[in-house]
N, C-alpha and C. Protein backbone atom coordinates (compact mmCIF):
# COMPACT_ATOMS: atom_id res chain seq x y z
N UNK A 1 51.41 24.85 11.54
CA UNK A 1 51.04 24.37 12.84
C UNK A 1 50.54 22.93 12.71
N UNK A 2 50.99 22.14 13.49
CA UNK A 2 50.67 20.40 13.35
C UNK A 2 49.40 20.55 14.35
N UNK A 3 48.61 19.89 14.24
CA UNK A 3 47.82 19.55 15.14
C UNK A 3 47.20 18.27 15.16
N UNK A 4 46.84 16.94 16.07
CA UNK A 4 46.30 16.13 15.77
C UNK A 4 44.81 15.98 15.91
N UNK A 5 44.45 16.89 16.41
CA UNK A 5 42.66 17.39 15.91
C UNK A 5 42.68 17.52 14.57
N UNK A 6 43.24 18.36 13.92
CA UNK A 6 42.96 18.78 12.30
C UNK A 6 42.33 17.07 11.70
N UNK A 7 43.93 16.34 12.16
CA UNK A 7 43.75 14.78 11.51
C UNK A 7 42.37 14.44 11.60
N UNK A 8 42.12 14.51 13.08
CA UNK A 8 40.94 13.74 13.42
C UNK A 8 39.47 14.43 12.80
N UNK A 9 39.48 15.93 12.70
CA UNK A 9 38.02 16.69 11.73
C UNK A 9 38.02 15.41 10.55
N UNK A 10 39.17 15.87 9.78
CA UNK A 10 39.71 15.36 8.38
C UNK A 10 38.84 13.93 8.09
N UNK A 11 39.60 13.45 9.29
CA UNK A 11 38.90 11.79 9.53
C UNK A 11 37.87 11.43 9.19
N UNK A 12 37.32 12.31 10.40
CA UNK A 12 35.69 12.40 10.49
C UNK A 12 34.65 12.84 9.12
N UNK A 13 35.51 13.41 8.63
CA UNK A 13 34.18 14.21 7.52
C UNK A 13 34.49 13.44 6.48
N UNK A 14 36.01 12.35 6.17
CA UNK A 14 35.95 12.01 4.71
C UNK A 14 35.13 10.49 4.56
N UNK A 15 34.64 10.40 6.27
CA UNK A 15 33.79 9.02 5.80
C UNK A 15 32.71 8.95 5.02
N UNK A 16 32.55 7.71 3.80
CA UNK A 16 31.64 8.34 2.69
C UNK A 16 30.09 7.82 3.57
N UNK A 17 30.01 7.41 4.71
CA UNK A 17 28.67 7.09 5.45
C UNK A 17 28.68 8.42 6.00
N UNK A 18 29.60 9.06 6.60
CA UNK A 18 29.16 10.30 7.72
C UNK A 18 28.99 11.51 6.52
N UNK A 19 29.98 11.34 5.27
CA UNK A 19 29.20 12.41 4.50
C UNK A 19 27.29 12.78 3.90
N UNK A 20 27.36 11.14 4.02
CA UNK A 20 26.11 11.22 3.44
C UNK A 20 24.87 11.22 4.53
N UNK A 21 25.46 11.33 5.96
CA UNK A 21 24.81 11.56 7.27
C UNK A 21 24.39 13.03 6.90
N UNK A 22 25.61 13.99 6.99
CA UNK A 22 25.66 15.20 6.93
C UNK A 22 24.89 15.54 5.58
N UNK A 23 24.69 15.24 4.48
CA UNK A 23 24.39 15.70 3.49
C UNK A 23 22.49 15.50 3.82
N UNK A 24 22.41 14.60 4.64
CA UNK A 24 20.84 14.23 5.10
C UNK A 24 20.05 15.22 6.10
N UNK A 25 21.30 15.59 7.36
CA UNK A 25 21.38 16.60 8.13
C UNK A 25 21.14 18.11 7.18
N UNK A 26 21.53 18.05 6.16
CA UNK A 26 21.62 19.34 6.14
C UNK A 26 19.77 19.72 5.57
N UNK A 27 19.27 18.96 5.09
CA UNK A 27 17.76 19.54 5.07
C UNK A 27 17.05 19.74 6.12
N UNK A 28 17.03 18.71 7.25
CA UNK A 28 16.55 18.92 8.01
C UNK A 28 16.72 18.09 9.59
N UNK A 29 16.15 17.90 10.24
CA UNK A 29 16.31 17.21 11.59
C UNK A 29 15.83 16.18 11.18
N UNK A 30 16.62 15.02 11.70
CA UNK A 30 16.19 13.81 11.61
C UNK A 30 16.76 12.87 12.30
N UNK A 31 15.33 11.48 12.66
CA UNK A 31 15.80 9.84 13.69
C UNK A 31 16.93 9.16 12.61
N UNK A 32 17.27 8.51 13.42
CA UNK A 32 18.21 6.99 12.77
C UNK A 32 17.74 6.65 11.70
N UNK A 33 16.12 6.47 12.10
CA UNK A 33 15.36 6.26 11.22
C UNK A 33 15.34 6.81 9.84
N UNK A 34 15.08 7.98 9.73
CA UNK A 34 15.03 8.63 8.80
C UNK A 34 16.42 8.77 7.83
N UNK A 35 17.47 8.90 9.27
CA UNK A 35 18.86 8.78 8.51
C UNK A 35 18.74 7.75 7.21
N UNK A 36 18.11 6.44 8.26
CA UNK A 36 19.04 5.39 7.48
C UNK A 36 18.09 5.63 6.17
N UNK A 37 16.44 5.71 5.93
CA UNK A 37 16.04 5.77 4.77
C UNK A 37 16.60 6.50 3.85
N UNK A 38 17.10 7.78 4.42
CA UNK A 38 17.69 8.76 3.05
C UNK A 38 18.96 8.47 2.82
N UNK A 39 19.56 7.75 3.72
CA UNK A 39 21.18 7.22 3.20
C UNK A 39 21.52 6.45 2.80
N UNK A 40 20.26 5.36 2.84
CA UNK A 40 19.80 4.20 2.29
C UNK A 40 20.94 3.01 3.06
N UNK A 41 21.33 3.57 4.20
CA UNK A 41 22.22 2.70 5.25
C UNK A 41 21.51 1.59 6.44
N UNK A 42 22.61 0.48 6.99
CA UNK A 42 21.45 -0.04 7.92
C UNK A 42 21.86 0.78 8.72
N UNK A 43 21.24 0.43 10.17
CA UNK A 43 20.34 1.19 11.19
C UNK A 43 22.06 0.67 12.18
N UNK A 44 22.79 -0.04 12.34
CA UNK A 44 23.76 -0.12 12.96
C UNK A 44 24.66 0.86 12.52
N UNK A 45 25.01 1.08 11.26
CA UNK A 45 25.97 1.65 10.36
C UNK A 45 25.83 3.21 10.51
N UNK A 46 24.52 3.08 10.52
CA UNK A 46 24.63 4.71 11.02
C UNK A 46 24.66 5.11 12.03
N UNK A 47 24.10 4.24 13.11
CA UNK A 47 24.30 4.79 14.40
C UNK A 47 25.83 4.59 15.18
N UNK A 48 26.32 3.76 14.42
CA UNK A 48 27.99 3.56 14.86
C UNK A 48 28.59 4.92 14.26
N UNK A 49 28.25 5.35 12.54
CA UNK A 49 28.69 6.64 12.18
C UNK A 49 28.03 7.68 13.11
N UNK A 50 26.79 7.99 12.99
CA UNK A 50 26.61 9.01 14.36
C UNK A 50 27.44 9.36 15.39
N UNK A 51 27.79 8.13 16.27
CA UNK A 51 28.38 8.12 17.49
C UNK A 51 30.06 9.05 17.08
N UNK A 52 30.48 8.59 15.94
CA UNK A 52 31.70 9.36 15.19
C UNK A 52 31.52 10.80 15.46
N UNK A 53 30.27 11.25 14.58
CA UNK A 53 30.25 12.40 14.57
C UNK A 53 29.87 13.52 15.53
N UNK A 54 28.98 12.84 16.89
CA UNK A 54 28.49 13.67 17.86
C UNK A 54 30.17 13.55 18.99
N UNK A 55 30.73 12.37 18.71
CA UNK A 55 32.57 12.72 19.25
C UNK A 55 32.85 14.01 18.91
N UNK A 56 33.28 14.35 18.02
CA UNK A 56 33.57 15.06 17.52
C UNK A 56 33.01 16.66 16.67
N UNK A 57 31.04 16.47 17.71
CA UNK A 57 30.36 17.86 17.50
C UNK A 57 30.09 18.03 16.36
N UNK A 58 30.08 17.27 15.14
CA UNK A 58 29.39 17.52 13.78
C UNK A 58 27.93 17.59 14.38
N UNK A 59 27.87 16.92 14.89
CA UNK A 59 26.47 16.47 15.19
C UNK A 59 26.04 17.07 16.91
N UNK A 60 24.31 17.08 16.79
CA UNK A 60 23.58 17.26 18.07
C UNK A 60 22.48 16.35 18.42
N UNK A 61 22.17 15.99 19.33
CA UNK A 61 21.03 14.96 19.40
C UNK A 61 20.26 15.56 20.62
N UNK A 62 19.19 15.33 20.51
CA UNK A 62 17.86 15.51 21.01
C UNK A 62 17.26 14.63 21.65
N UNK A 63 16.64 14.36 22.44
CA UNK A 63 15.26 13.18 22.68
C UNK A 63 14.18 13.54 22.58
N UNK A 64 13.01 12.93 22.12
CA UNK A 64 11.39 13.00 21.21
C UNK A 64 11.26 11.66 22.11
N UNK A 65 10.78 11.81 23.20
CA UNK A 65 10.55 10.42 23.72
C UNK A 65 11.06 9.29 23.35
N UNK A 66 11.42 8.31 22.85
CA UNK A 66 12.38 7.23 22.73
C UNK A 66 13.24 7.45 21.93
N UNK A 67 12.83 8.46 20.70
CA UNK A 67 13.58 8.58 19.71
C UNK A 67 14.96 9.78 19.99
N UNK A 68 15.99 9.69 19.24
CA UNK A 68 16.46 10.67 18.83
C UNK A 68 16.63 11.41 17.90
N UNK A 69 16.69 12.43 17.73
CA UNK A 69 16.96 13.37 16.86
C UNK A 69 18.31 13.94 16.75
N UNK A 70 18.74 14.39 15.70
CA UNK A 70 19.93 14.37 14.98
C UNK A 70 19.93 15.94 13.83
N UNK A 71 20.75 16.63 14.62
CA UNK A 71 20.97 17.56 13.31
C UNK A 71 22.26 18.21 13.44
N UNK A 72 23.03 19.19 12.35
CA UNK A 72 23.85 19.40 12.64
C UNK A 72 24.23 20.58 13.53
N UNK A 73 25.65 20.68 13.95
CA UNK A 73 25.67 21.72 14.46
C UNK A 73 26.23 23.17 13.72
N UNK A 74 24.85 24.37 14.28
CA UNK A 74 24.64 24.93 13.77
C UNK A 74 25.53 26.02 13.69
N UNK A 75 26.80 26.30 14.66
CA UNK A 75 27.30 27.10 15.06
C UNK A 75 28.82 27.07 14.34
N UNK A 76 29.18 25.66 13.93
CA UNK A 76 30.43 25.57 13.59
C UNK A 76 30.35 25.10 12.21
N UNK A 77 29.70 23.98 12.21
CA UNK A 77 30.00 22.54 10.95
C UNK A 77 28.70 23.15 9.68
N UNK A 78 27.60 24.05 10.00
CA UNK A 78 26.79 24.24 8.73
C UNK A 78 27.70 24.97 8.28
N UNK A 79 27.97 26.06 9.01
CA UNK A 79 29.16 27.46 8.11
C UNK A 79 30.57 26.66 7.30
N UNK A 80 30.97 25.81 7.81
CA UNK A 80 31.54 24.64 7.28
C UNK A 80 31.09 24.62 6.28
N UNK A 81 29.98 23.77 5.96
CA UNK A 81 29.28 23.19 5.12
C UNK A 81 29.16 24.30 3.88
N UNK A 82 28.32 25.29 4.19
CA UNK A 82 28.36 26.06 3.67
C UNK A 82 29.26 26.59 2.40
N UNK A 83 30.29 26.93 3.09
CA UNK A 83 31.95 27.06 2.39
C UNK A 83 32.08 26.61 1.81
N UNK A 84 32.81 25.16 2.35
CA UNK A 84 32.77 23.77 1.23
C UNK A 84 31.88 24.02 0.12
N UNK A 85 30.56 23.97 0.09
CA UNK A 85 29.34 23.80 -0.78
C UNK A 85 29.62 25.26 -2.09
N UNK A 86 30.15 26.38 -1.15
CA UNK A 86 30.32 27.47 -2.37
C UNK A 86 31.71 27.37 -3.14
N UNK A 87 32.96 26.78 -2.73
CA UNK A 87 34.06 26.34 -2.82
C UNK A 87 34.25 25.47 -4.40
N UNK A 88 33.21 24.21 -3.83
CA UNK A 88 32.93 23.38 -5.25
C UNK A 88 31.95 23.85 -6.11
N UNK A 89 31.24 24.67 -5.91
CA UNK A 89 30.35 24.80 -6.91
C UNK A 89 31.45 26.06 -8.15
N UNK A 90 31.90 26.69 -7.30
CA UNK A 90 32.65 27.95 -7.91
C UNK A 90 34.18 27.38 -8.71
N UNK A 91 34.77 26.26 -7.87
CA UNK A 91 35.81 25.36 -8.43
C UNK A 91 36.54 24.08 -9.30
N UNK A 92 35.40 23.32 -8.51
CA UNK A 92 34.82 21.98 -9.19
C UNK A 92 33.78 21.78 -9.66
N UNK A 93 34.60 22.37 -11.07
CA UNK A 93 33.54 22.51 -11.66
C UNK A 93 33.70 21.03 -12.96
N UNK A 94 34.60 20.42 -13.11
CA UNK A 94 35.09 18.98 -14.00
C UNK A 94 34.63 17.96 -12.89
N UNK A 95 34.15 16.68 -13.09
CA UNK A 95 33.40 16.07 -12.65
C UNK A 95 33.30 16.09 -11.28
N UNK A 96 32.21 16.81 -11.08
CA UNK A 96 31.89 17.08 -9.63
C UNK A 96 29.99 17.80 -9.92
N UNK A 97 29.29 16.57 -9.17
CA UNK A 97 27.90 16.72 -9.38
C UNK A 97 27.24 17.61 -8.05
N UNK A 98 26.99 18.05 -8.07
CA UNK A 98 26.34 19.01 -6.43
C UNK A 98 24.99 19.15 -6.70
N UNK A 99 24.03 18.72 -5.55
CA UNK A 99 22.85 19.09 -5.76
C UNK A 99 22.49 20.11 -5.59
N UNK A 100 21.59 20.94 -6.26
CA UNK A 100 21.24 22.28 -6.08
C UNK A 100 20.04 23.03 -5.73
């Protein structure tokens, strides 16, 4: 089955900024702010990657009075995550570092 959504998930998740969005997401809820400290990204870069990923529902955002909040979504993309995460640990296992 062709689909040009598939392309566009694909897209979306192999950016090495939005992976490391998601990999930030996955501990816990977090601002731009916080993004950018743990991704060690600027504050444009991620919020241009954000905007990628809430297109496309990786992502959820919140408002905290000025701020936003950012986590993933819980219904589709952690179980995702998830997978992926048991996938490589069980497969890639030749250079492939996973935190644990």
């Amino acid at each position: 089955m062709k689909c040009i959504s598939y392309n566009k998930f694909f897209e979306v998740i192999a950016g090495k900024t939005r992976l490391k969005i998601i990999e930030s997401l996955s501990s816990s809820d977090l601002s731009v702010k916080d993004i950018c400290d743990a991704t060690g990204e600027e504050q444009s870069k991620v919020s241009h990657n954000l905007r990628i990923l809430s297109d496309c529902h990786f992502v959820e955002q919140k408002k905290d009075g000025k701020k936003r909040i950012y986590s993933l979504n819980e219904e589709t993309i952690v179980p995702i995550i998830d997978l992926v995460n048991r996938h490589v640990r069980a497969n890639c296992k030749k250079d492939c570092h996973m935190k644990r």
